[in-house]
Protein backbone atom coordinates (compact mmCIF):
# COMPACT_ATOMS: atom_id res chain seq x y z
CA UNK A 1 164.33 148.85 25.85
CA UNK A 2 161.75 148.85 28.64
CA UNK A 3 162.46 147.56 32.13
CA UNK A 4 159.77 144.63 31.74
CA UNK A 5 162.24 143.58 28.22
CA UNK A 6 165.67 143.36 30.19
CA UNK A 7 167.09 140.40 31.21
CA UNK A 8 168.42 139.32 34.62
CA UNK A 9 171.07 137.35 35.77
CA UNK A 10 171.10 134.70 38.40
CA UNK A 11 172.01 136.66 40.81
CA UNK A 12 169.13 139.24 40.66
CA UNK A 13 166.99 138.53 43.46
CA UNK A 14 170.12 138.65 45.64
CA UNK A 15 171.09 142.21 44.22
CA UNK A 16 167.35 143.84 44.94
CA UNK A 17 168.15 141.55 48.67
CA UNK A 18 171.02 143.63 49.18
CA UNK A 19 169.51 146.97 49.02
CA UNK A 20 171.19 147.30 44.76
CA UNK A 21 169.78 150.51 43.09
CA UNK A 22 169.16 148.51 39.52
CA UNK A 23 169.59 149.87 36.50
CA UNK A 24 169.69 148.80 32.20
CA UNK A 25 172.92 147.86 31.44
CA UNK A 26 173.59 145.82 28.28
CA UNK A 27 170.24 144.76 27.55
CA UNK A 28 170.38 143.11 31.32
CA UNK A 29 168.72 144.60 34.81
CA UNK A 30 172.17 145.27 36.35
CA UNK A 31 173.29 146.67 39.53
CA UNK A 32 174.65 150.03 39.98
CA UNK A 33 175.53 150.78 43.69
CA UNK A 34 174.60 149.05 46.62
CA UNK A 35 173.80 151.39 49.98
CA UNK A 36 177.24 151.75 51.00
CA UNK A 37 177.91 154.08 47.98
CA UNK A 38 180.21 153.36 44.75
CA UNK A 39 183.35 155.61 46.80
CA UNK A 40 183.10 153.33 49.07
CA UNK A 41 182.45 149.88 47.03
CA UNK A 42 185.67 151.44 44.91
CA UNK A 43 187.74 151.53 48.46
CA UNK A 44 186.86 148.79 49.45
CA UNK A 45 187.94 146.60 46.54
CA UNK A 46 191.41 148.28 46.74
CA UNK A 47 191.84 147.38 50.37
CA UNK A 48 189.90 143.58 51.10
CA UNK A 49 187.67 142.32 48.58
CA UNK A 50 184.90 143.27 46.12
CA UNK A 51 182.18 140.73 44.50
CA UNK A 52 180.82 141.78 41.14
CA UNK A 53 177.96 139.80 39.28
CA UNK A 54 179.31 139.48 35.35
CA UNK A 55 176.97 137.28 34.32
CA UNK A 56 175.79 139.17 31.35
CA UNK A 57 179.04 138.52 30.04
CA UNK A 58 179.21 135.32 27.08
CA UNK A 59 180.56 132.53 27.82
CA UNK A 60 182.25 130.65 24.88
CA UNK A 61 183.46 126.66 24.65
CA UNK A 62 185.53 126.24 21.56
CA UNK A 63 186.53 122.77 21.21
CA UNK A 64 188.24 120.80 18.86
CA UNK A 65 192.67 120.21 18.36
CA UNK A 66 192.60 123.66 16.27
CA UNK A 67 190.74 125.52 18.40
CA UNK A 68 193.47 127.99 18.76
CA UNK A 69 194.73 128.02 15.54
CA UNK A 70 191.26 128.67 14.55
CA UNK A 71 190.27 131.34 16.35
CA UNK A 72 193.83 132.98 15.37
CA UNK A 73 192.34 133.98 12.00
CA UNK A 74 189.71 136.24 13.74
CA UNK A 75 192.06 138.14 16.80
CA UNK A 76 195.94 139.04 16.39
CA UNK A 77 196.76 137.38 19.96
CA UNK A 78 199.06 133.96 19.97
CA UNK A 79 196.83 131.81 21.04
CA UNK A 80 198.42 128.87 19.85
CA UNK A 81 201.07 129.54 21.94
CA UNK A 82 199.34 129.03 25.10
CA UNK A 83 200.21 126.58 27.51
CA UNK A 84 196.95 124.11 28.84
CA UNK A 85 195.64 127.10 31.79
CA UNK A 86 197.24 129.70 30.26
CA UNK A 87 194.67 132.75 29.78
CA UNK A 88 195.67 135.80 27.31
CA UNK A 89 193.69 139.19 26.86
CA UNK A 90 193.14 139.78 22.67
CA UNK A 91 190.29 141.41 20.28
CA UNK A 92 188.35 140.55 17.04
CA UNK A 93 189.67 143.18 14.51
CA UNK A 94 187.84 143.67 11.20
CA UNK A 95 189.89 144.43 7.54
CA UNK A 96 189.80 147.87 8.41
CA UNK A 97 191.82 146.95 11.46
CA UNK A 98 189.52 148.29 13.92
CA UNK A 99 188.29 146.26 17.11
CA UNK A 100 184.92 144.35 16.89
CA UNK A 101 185.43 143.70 20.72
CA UNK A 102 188.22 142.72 22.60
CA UNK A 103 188.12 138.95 25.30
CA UNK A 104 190.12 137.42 27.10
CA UNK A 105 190.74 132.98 26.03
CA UNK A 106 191.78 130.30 28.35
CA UNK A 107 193.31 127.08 26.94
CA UNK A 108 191.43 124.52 28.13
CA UNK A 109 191.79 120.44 27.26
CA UNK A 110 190.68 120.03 23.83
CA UNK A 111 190.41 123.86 23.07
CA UNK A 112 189.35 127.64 24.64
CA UNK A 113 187.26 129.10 27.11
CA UNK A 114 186.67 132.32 25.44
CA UNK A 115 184.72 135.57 27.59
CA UNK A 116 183.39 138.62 25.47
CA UNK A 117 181.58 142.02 26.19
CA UNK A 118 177.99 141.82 26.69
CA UNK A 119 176.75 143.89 24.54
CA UNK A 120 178.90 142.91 21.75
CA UNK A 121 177.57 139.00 22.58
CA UNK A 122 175.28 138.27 20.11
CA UNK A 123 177.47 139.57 17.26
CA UNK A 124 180.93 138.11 18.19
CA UNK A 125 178.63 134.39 18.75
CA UNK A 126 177.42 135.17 15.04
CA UNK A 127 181.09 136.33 13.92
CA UNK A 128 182.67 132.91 15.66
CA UNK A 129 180.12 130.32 13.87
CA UNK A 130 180.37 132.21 10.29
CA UNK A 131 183.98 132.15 10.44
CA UNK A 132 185.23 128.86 12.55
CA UNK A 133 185.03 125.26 12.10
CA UNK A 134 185.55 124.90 15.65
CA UNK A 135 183.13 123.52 17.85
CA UNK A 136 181.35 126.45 19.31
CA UNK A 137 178.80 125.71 22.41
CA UNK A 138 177.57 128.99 23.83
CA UNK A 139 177.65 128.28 27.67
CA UNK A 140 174.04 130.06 28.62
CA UNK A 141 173.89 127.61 32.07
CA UNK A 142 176.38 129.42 33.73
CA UNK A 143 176.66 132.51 35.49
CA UNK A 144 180.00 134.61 36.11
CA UNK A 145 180.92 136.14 39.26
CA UNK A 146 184.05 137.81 39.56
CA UNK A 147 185.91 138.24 43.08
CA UNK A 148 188.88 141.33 43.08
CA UNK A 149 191.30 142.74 45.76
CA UNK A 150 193.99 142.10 47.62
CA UNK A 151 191.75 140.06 50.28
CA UNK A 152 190.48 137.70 47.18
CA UNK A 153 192.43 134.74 47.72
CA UNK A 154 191.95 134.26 51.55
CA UNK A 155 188.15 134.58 50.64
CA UNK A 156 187.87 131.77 47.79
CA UNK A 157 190.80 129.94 49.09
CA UNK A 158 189.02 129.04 52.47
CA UNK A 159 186.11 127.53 50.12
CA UNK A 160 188.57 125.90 47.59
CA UNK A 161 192.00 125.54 48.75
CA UNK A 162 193.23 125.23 45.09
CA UNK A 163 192.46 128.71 44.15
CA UNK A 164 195.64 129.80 46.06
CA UNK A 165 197.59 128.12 43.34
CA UNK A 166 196.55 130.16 40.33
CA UNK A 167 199.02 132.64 39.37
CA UNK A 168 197.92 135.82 37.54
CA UNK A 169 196.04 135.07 34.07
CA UNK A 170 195.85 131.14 34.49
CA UNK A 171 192.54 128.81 34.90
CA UNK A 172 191.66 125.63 36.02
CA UNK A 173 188.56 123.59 36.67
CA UNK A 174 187.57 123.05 40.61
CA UNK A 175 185.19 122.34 42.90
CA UNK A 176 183.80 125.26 45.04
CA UNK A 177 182.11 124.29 47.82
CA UNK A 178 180.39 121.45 46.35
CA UNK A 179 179.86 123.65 42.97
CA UNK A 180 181.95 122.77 39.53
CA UNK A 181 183.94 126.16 38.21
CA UNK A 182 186.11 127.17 35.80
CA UNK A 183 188.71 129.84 38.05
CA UNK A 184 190.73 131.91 36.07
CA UNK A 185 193.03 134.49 38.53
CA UNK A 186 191.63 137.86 36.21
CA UNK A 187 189.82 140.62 35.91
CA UNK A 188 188.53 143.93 35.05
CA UNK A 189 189.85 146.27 38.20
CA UNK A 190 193.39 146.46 38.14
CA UNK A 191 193.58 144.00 41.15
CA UNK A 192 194.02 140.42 41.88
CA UNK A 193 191.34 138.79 42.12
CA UNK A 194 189.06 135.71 40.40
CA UNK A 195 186.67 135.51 37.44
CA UNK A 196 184.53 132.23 38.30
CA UNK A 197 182.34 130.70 36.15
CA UNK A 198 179.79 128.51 38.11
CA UNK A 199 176.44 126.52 36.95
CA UNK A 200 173.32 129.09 37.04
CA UNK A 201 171.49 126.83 40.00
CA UNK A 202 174.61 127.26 42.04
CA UNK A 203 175.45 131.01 41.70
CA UNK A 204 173.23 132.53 44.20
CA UNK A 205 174.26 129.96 47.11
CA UNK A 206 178.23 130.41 46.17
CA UNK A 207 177.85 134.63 46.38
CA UNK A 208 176.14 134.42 49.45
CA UNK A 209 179.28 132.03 50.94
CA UNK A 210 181.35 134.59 49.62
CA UNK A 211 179.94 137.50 51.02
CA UNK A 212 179.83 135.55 54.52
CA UNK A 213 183.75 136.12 54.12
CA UNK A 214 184.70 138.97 56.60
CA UNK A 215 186.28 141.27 53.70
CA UNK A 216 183.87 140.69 51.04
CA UNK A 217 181.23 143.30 49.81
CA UNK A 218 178.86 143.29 47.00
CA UNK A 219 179.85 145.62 44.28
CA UNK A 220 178.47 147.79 41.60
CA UNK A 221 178.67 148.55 38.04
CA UNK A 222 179.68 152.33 39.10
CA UNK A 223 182.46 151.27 40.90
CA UNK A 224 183.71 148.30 38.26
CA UNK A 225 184.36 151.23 36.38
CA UNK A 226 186.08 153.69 38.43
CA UNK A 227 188.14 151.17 39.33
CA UNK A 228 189.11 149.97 35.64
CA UNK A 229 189.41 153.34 34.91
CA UNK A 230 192.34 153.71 37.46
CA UNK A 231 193.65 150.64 36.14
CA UNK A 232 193.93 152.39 32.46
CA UNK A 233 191.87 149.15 30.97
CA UNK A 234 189.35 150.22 28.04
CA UNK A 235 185.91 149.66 27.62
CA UNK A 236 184.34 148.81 24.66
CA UNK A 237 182.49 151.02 22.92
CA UNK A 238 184.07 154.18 24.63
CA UNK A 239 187.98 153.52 24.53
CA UNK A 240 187.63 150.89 21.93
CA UNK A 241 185.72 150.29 18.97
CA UNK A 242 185.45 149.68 15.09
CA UNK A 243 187.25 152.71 14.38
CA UNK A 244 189.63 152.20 16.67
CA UNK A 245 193.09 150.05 15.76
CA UNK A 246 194.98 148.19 18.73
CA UNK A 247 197.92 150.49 18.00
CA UNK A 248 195.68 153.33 18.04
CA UNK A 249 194.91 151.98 21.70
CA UNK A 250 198.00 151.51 22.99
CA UNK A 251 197.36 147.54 23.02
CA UNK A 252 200.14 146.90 20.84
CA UNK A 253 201.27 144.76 23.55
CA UNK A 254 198.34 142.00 23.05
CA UNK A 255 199.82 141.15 19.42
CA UNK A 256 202.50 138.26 19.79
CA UNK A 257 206.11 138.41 17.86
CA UNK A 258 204.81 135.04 15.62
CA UNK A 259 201.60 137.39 14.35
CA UNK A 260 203.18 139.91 13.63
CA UNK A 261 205.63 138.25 11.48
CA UNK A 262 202.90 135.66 10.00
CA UNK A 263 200.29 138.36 10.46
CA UNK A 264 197.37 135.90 8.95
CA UNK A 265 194.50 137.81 11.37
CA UNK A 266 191.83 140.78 9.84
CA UNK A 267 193.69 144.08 9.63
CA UNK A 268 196.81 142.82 9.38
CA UNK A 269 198.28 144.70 6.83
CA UNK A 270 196.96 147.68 8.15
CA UNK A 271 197.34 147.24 11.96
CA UNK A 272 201.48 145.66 11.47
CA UNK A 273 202.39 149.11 8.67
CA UNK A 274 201.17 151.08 12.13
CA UNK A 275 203.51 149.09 14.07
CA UNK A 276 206.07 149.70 11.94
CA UNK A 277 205.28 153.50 11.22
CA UNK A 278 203.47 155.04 13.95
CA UNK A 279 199.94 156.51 14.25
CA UNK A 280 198.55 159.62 13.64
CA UNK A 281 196.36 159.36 17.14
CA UNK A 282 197.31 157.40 20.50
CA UNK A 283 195.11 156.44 23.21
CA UNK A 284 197.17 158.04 26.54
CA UNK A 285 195.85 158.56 29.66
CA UNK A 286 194.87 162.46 31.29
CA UNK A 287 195.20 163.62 34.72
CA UNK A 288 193.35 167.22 34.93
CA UNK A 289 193.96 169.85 37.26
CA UNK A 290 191.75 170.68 40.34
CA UNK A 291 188.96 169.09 41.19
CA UNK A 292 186.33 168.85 37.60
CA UNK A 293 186.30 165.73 35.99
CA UNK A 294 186.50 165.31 32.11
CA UNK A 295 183.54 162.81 31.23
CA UNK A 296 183.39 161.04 27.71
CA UNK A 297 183.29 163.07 25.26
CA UNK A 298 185.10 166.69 26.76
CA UNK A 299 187.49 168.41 24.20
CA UNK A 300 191.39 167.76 24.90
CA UNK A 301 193.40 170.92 23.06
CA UNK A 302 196.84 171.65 23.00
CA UNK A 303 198.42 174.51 25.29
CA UNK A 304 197.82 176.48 21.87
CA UNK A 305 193.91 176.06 21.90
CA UNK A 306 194.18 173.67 19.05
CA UNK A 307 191.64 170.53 19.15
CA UNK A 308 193.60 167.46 19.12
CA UNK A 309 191.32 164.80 20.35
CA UNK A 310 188.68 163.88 23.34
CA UNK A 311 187.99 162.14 25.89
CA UNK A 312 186.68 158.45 26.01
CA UNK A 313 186.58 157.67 29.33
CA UNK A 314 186.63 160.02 32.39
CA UNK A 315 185.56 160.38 36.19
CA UNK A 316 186.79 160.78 39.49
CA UNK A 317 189.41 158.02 41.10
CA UNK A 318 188.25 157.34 44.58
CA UNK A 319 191.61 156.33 45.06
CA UNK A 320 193.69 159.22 44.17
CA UNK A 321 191.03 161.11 45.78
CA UNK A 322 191.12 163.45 42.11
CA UNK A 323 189.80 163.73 38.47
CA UNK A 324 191.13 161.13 35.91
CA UNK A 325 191.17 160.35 32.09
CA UNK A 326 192.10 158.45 29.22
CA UNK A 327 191.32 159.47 25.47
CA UNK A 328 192.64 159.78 21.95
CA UNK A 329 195.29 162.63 21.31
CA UNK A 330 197.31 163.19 17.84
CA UNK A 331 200.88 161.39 18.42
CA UNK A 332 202.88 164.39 19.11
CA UNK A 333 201.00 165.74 21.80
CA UNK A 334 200.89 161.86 23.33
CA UNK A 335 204.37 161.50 25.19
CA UNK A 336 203.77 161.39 29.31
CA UNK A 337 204.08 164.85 30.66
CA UNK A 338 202.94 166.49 27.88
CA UNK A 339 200.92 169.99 29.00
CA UNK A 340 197.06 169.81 27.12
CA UNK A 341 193.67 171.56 28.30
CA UNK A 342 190.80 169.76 28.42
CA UNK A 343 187.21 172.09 28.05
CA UNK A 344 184.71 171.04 30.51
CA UNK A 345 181.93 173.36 30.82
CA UNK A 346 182.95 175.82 28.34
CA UNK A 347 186.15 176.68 29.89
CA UNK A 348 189.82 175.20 29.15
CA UNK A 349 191.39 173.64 32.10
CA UNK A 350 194.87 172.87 32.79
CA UNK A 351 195.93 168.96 31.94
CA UNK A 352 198.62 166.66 31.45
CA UNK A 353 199.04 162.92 29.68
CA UNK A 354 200.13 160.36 32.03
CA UNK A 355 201.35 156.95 32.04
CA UNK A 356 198.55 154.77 33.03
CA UNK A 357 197.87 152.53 35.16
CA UNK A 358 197.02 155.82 37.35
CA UNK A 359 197.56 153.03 40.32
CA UNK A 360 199.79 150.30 41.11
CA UNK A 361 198.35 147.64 39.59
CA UNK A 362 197.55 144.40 42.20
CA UNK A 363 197.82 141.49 40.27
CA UNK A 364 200.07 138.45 41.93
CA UNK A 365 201.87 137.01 39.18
């Protein structure tokens, strides 16, 4: 796609403003880094506050008394079991059991706020209206700004008082300075933090009282995923994808007791015989020796020399100030601890699985 075909969000005159180094991203003209550096942007989110533009996420209204039950048949969450604020992280699975994207679904009055992957927009918007008779109203007026770290709530809460009350994956509708969100205490970092939806007219004014706050920073798409790296979350399309089963995944956690004993969702059979039974592959995380980094892609092999799997996701965590991991090994080299080499530049190196998250995770619950 050429530069002149991407799309921007609201907030992209404020991002060339502040200095951004742009770059494609999702079909959208996206930030990268801003001066300060993505080290830094990482830090700084883990000690006060970071603000990232999402807006090239979708934004989904279902609406209708079965919302949830509807949207059950597509994803293996309980949704129907959510409480009116209550938020819950799930994925669209296909027969094959693999992951058409993963969201995260709010209940709202009268049905679900639903958020999915950007590139994966268009399709999951196509998959929703061939599949539900929900009311679906794609919610292209709004932008999505989310606000992570430990310094998040003193920020928004000295603009809207009410955000103090959220607890850790809830929503609620409020005012922000004059501007009507949707808050839900998420996101995509590993810290606490906001995800707030506000009308497109109103985003570039609400950032900019944001970043007045004495902790806040802008932050980059380099740094969104260092830090969810740390965190151990996935990203779709590297971690996750069609071939890929939520066991597989290690998100065996996401499926509710009631589905898996209705089951009732795509991939059922196949996804509940691998809870039962085991996989031949696990997703596990991989902290290497030394200084290298294993990117996407890099070879993991057993002590032995014997391939058993790669790496999907893999950098350098500012915060542990070393090289970290997470990819797909075969199930009996996936217990934490276990010793495995990773090849990165033609040359085994010394590794071992881990638990993740690699850091202490900041949510307030």
């Amino acid at each position: 796609m050429a530069d002149t075909d991407l799309l921007k969000t609201p907030l992209y005159d404020l991002h060339v403003e502040l200095g951004a180094k742009m770059v494609p991203f999702a079909g959208y003209d996206m930030p990268v880094q801003y001066p300060m550096g993505v080290k830094a942007e990482h830090l700084h989110t883990r000690t006060k506050a970071g603000l990232f533009d999402v807006s090239h996420m979708g934004q989904v209204k279902l609406t209708g008394p079965d919302a949830a039950r509807d949207l059950e048949r597509l994803v293996p969450g309980d949704l129907d079991g959510l409480g009116h604020g209550q938020m819950r992280y799930s994925m669209f699975t296909n027969e094959a059991g693999g992951i058409l994207d993963d969201l995260m679904v709010c209940r709202i009055e009268n049905g679900l706020m639903v958020v999915v992957n950007a590139a994966c927009k268009a399709a999951d918007i196509r998959h929703m209206r061939a599949h539900l008779s929900s009311d679906i109203e794609v919610l292209e007026d709004r932008a999505l700004i989310a606000l992570q770290g430990p310094g998040a709530e003193m920020a928004l809460s000295a603009l809207a008082p009410a955000a103090a009350a959220l607890t850790f994956m809830t929503g609620m509708e409020m005012d922000i300075d004059g501007a009507a969100c949707f808050v839900t205490r998420s996101g995509y970092t590993g810290e606490d933090g906001y995800e707030i939806s506000v009308p497109t007219d109103q985003a570039e004014a609400l950032a900019r009282k944001l970043l007045a706050q004495n902790d806040v920073e802008a932050i980059g798409l380099g740094a969104r995923d260092s830090l969810r790296l740390e965190a151990g979350l996935c990203l779709y399309g590297h971690d996750i994808d069609e071939t890929t089963t939520p066991v597989e995944a290690a998100l065996t956690w996401s499926i509710g007791k009631r589905r898996r004993a209705e089951g009732g969702f795509p991939g059922a059979d196949i996804i509940l015989k691998q809870i039962a039974e085991g996989t031949a592959r696990k997703r596990v995380g991989i902290l290497p020796e030394g200084r290298a980094p294993a990117r996407e892609g890099t070879e993991i092999q057993a002590p032995d020399g014997t391939t058993i799997g790669s790496i999907t996701s893999g950098g350098f965590g500012p915060s542990l100030e070393a090289p970290v991991a997470m990819g797909y090994v075969t199930s009996e080299h996936a217990a934490a601890g276990s010793a495995v080499n990773v090849v990165v530049r033609g040359k085994a190196l010394p590794a071992r699985t881990a638990k993740m998250p690699f850091v202490p995770n900041g949510y307030k619950r």
